[in-house]
Every structure is written in structure tokens, then in C-alpha cells.
N, C-alpha and C. Protein backbone atom coordinates (compact mmCIF):
# COMPACT_ATOMS: atom_id res chain seq x y z
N UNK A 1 0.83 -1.17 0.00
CA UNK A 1 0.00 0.00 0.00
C UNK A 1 0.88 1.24 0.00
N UNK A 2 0.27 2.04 -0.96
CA UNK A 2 1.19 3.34 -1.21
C UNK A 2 0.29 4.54 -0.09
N UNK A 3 1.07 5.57 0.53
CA UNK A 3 0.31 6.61 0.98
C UNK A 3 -0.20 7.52 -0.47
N UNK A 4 -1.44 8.20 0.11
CA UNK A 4 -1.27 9.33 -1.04
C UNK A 4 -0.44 10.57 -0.88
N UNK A 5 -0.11 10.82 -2.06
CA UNK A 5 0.90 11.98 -2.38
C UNK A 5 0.17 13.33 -1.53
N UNK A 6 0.87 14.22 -1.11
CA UNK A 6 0.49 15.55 -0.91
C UNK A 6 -0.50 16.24 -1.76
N UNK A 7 0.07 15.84 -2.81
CA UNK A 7 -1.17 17.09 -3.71
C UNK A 7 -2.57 16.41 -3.80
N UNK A 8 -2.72 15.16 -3.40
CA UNK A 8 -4.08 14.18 -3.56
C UNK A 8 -4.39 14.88 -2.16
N UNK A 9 -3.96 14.61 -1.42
CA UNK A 9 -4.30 15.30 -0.17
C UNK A 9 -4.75 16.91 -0.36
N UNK A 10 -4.32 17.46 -0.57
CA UNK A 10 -4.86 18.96 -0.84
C UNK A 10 -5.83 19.07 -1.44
N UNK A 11 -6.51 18.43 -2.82
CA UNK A 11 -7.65 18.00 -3.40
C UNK A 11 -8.72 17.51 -2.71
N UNK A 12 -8.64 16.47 -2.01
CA UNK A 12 -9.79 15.96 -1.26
C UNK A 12 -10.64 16.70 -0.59
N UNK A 13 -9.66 17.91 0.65
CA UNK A 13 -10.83 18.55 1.45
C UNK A 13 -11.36 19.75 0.26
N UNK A 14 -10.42 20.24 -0.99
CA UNK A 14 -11.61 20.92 -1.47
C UNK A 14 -12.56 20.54 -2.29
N UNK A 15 -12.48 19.37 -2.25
CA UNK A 15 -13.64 18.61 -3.46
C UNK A 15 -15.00 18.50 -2.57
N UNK A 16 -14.43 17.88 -1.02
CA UNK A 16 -15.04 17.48 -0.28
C UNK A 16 -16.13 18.85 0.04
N UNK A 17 -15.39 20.26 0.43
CA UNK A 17 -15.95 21.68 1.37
C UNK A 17 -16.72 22.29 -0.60
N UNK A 18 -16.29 21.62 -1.82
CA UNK A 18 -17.25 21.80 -2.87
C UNK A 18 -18.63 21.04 -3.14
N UNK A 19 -18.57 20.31 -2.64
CA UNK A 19 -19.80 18.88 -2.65
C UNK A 19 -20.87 19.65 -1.70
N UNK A 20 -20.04 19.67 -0.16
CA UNK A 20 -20.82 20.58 0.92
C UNK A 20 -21.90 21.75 0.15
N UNK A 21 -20.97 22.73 0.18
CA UNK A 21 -21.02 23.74 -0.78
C UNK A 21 -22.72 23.68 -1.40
N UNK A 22 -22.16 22.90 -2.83
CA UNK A 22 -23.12 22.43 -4.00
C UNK A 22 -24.82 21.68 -3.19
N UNK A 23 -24.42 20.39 -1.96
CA UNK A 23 -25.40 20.32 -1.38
C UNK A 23 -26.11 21.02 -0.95
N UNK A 24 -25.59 22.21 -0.31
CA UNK A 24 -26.32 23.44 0.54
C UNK A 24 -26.82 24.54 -0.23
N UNK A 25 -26.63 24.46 -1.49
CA UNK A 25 -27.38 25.14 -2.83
C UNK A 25 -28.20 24.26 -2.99
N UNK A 26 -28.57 23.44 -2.98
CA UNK A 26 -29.70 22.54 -3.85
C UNK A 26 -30.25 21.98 -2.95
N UNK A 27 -30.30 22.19 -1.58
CA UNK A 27 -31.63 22.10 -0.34
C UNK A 27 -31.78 23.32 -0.35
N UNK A 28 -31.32 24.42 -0.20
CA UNK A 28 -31.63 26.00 -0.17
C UNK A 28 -32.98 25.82 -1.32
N UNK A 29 -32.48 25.81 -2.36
CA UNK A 29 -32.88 26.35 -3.73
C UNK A 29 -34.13 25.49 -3.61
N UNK A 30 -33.91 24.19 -3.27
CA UNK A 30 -35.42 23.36 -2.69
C UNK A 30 -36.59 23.65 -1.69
N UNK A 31 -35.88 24.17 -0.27
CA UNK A 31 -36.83 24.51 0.12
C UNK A 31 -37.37 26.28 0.42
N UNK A 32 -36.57 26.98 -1.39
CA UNK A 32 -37.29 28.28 -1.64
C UNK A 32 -38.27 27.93 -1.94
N UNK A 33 -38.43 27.18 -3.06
CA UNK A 33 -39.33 26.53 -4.18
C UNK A 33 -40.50 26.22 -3.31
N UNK A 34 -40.17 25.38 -2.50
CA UNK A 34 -41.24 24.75 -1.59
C UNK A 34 -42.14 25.51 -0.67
N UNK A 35 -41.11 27.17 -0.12
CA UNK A 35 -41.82 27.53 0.48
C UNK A 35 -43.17 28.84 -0.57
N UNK A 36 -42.24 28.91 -1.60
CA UNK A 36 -43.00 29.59 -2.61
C UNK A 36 -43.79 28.87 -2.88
N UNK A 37 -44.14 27.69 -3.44
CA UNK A 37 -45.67 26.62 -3.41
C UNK A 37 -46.50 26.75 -2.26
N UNK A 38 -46.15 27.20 -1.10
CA UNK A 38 -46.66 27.34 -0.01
C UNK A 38 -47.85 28.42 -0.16
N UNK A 39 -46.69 29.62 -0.60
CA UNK A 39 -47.55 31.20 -0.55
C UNK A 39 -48.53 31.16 -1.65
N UNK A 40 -48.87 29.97 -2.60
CA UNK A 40 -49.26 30.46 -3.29
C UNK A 40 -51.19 30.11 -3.00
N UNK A 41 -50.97 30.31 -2.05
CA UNK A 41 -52.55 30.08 -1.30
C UNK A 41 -52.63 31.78 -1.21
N UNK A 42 -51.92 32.53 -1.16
CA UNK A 42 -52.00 34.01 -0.41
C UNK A 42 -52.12 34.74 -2.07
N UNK A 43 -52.72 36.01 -1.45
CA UNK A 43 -53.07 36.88 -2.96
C UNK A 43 -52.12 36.88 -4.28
N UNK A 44 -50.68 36.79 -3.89
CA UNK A 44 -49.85 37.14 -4.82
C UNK A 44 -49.58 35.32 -5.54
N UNK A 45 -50.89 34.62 -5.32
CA UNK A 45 -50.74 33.03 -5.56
C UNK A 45 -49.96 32.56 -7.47
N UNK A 46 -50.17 33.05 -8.06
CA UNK A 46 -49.94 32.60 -9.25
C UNK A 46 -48.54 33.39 -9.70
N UNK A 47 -47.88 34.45 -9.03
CA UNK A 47 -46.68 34.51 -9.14
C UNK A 47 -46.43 34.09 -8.47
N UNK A 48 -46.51 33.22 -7.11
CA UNK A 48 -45.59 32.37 -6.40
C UNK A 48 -45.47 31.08 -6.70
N UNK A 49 -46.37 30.79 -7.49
CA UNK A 49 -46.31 29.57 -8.64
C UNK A 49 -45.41 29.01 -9.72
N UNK A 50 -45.12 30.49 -10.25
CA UNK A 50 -43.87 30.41 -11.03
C UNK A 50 -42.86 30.55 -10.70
N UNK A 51 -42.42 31.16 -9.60
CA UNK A 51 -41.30 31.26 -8.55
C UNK A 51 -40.87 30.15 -8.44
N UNK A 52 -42.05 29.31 -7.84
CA UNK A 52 -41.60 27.69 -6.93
C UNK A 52 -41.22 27.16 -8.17
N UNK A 53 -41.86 27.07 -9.72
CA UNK A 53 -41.48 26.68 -11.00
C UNK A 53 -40.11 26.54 -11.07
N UNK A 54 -39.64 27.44 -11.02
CA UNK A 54 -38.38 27.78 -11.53
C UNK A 54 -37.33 27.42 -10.52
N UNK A 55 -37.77 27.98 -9.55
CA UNK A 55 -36.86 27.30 -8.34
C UNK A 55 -36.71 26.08 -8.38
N UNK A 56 -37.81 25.37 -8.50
CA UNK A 56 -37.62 23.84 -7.99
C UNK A 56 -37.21 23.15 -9.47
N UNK A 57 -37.10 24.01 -10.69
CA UNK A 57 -36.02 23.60 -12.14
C UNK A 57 -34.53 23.45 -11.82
N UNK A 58 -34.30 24.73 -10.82
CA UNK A 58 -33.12 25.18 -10.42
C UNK A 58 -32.06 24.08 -9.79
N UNK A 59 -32.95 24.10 -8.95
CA UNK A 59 -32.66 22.66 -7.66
C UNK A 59 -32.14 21.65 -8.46
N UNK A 60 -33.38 20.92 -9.04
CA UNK A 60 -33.09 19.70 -9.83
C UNK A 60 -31.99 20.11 -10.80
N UNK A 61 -31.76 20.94 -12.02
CA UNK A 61 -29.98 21.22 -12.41
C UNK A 61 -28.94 21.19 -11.63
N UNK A 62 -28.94 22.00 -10.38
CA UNK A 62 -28.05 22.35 -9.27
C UNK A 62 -28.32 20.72 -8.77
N UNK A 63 -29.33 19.88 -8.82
CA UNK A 63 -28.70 18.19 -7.71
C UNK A 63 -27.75 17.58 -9.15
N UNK A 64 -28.70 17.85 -10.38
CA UNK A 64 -27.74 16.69 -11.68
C UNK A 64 -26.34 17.01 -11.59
N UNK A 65 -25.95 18.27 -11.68
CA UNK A 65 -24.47 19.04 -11.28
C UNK A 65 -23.47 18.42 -10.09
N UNK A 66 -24.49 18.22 -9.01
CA UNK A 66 -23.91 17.60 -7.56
C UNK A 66 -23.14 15.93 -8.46
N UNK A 67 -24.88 16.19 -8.79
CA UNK A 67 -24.51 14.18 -9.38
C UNK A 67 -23.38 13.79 -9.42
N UNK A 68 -23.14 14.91 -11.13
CA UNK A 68 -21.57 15.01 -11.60
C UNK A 68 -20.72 14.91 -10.86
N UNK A 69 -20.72 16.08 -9.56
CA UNK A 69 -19.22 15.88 -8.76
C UNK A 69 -18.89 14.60 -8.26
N UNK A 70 -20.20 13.65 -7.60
CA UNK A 70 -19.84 12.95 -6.60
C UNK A 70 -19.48 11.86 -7.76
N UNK A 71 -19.69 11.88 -8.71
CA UNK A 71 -19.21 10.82 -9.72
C UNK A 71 -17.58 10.95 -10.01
N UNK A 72 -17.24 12.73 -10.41
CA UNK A 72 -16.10 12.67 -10.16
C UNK A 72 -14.68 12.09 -9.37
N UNK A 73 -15.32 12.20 -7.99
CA UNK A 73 -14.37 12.03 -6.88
C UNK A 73 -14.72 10.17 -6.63
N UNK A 74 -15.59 9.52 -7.23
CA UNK A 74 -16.11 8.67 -6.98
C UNK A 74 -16.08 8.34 -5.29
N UNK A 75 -17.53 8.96 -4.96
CA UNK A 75 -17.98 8.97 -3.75
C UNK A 75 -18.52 7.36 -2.80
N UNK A 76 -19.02 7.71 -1.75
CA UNK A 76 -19.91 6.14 -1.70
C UNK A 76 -21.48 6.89 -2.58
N UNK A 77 -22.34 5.84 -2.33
CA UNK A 77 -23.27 5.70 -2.57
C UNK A 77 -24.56 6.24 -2.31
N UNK A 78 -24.15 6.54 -0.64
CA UNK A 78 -25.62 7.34 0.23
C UNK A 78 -25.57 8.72 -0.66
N UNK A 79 -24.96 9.31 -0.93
CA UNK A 79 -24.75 10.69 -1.59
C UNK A 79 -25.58 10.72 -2.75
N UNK A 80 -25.85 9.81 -3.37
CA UNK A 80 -26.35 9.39 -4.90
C UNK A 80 -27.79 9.21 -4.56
N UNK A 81 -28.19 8.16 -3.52
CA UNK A 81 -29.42 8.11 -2.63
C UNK A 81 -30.24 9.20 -2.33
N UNK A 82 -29.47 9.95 -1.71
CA UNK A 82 -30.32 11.74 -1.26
C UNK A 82 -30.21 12.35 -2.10
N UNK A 83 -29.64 12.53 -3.73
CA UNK A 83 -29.56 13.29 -4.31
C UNK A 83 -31.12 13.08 -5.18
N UNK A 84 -30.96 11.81 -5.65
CA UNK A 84 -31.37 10.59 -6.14
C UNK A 84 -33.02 11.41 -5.51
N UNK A 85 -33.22 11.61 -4.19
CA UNK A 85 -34.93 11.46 -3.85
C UNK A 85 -34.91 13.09 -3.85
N UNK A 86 -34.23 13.68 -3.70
CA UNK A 86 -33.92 15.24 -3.58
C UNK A 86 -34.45 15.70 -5.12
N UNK A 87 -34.15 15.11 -6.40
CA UNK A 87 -33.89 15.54 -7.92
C UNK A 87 -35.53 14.94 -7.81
N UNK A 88 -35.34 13.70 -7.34
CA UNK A 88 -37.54 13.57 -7.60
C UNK A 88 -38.68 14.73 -7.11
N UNK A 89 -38.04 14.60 -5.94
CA UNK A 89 -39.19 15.71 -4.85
C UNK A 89 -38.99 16.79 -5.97
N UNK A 90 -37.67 17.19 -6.27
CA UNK A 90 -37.77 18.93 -7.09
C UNK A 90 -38.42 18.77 -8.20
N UNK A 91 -38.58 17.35 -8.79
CA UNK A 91 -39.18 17.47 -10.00
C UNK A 91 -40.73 17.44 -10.01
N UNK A 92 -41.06 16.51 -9.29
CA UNK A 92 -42.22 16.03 -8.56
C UNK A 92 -43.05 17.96 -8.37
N UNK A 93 -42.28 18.61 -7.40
CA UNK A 93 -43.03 20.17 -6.70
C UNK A 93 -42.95 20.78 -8.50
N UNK A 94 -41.97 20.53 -9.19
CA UNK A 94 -42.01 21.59 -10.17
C UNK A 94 -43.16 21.31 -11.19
N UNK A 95 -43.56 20.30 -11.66
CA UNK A 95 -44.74 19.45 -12.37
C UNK A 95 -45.88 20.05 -11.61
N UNK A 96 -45.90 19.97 -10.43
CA UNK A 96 -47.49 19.92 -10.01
C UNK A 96 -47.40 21.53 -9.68
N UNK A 97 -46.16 22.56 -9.41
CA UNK A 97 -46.57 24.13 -9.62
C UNK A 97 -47.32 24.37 -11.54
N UNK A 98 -46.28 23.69 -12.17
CA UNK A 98 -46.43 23.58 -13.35
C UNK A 98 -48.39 24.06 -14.00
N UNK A 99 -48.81 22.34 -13.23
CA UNK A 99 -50.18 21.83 -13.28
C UNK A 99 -50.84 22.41 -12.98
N UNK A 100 -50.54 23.25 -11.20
CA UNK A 100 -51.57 24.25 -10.54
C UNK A 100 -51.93 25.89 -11.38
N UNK A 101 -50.51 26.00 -12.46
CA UNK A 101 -50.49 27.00 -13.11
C UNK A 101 -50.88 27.02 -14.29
N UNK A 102 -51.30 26.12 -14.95
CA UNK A 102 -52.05 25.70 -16.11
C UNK A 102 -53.55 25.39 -15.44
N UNK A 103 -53.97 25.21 -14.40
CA UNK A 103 -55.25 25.42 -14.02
C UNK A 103 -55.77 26.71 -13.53
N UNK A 104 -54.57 27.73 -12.89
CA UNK A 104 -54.97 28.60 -12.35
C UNK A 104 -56.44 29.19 -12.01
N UNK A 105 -56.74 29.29 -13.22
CA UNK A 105 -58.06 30.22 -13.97
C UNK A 105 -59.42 29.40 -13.00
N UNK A 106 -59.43 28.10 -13.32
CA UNK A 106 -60.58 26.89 -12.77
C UNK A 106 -60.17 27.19 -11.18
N UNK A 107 -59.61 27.10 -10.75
CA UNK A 107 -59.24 26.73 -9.35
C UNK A 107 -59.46 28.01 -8.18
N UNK A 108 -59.23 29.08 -9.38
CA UNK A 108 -59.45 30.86 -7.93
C UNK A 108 -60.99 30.58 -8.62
N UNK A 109 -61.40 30.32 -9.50
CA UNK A 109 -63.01 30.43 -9.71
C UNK A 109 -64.08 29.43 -8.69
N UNK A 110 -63.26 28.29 -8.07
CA UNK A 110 -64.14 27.61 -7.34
C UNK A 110 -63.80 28.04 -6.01
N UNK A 111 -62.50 28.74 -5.56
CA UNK A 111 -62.11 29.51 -4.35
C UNK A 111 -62.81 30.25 -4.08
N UNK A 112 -63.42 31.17 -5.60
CA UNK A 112 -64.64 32.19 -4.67
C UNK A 112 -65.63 31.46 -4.80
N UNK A 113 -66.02 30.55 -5.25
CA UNK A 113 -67.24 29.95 -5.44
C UNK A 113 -67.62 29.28 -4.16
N UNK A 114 -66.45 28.67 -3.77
CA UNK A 114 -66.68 28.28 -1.77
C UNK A 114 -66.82 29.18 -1.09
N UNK A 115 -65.99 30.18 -1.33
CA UNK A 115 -65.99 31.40 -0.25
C UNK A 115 -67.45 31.88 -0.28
N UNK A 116 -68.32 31.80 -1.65
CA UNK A 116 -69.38 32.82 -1.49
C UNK A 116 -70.80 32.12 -0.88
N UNK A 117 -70.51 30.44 -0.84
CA UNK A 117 -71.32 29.43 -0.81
C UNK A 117 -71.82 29.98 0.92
N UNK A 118 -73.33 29.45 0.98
CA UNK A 118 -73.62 29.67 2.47
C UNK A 118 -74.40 28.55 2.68
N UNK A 119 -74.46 27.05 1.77
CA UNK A 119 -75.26 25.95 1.93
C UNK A 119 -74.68 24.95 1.30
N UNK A 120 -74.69 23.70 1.93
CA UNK A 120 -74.43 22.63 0.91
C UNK A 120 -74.78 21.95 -0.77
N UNK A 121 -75.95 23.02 -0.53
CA UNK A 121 -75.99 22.02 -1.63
C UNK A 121 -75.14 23.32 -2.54
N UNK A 122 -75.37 24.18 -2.28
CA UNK A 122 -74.45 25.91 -3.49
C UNK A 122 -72.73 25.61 -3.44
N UNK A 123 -72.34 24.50 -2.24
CA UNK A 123 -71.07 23.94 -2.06
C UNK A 123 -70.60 22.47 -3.27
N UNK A 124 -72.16 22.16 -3.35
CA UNK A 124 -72.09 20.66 -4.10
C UNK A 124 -71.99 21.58 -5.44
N UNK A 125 -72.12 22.50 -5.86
CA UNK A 125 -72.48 23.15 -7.27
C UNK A 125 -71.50 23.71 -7.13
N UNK A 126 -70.42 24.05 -6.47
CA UNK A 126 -69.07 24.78 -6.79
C UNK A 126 -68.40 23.58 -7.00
N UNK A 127 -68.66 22.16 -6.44
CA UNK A 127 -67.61 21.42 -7.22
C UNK A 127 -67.77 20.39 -8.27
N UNK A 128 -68.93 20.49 -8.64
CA UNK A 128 -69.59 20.32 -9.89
C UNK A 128 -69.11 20.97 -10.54
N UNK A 129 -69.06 22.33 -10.68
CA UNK A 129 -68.56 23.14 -11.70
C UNK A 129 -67.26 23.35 -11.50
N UNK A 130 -66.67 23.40 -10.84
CA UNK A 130 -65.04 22.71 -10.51
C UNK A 130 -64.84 21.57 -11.43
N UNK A 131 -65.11 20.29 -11.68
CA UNK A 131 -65.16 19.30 -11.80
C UNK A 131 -65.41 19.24 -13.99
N UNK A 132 -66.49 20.18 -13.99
CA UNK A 132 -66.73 20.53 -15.02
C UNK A 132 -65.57 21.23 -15.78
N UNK A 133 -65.66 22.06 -15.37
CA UNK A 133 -64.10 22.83 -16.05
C UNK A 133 -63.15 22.70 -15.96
N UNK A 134 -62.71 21.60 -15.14
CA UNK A 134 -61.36 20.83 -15.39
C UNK A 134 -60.90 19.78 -16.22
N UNK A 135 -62.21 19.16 -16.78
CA UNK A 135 -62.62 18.47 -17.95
C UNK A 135 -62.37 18.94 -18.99
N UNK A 136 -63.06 19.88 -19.50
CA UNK A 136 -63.32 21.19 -20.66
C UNK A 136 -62.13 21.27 -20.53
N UNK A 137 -61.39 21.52 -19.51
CA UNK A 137 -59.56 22.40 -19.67
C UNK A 137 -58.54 20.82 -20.55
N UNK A 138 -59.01 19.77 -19.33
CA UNK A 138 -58.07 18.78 -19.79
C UNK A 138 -58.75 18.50 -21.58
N UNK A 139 -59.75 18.41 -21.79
CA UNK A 139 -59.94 17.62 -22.78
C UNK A 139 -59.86 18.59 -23.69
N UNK A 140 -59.91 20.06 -23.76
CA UNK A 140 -59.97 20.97 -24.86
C UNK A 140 -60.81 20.99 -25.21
């Protein structure tokens, strides 16, 4: 068994404090995204839609990037694992901001339609017509 050379040594901790680094961008950048899907219950809802959009695009580039490094340095495995469910979840939130933003229009229309409801059955007819126009939307 050979030791490693000095300069392998000098490489490692910055590959290692770059990986760190790169991880702590791409949970950041994840749970902006996430908390922007959050707000988008609050007035400013459909620009926080596209926010979380983009953010949670961000993420998932910024984990494939990680990917790369830990492939570089050839890492263990757990690293690939969390990246691995990290790149789903971001893709997973970015699809369904995606979805909620291609419905937009149907969805604040049955929001006031509950809000204005004062009976069940004027509740059963907001999601009837909920139900209706999400049809019409999907099917064209």
C-alpha cells in the first residue's frame, strides 16, 4: 500500500468543502421553491407559482451538477441516494406548480365559489362546476 501523495491530499478537502457547498445550494434552492408553493394560497398566488417553477427547475440542475461531482471524486453511494430522492421531490413540486399554473383560472373560480357558498348544496355546485371545467380544460 502506497500513501497518497500531498497534492491528492490537498484535493480531497476541497472537493469534499465543494460537494458541501453544492449540497447546501440545492436544499436551499429546494426549500425556496417549496416555500414559494406554499404562498401560493396568499393573494400574490400565481406569481408564487412560477417562482416555486423555476426554483424547484433550479434545484433539480443544481442536484444533476452535484450528481456530476460525486461521480467525479467517486464517492460512496448514500450521496447518490439523497440526491437521487432530492432531484424527484424537485421534480415532482415543479410538475405539479407547473399543473396548478395551467389550471390557475378553474381553481381561484371555485375559491370564490366556496368562499361565497352559504349551503351545501351551493357547495355541491361549486364542485360540480369545478369538476366541469377541469374536464373542458383537460380535454380541450
Amino acid at each position: 500500500m502506497t500513501s497518497p501523495s500531498p497534492a491528492e491530499d490537498q484535493t480531497n478537502p476541497r472537493h469534499h468543502h465543494s460537494l458541501v457547498y453544492r449540497s447546501r445550494i440545492t436544499i436551499l434552492l429546494s426549500v425556496a421553491g417549496l416555500v414559494a408553493s406554499l404562498l401560493s394560497t396568499s393573494p400574490v398566488g400565481a406569481a408564487a407559482l412560477i417562482v416555486s417553477m423555476i426554483l424547484m427547475i433550479a434545484a433539480a440542475l443544481w442536484c444533476i451538477l452535484t450528481m456530476v461531482a460525486l461521480k467525479r471524486i467517486r464517492a460512496g453511494w448514500i450521496g447518490y441516494v439523497v440526491l437521487s430522492l432530492v432531484l424527484l421531490a424537485d421534480l415532482y413540486f415543479a410538475a405539479n406548480a407547473g399543473v396548478n399554473l395551467a389550471l390557475w383560472g378553474v381553481t381561484s373560480e371555485y375559491r370564490e365559489c366556496v368562499e361565497n357558498s352559504l349551503t351545501i348544496s351551493s357547495g355541491d355546485g361549486c364542485r360540480q362546476s369545478l369538476y366541469d371545467s377541469m374536464m373542458s380544460k383537460i380535454h380541450w
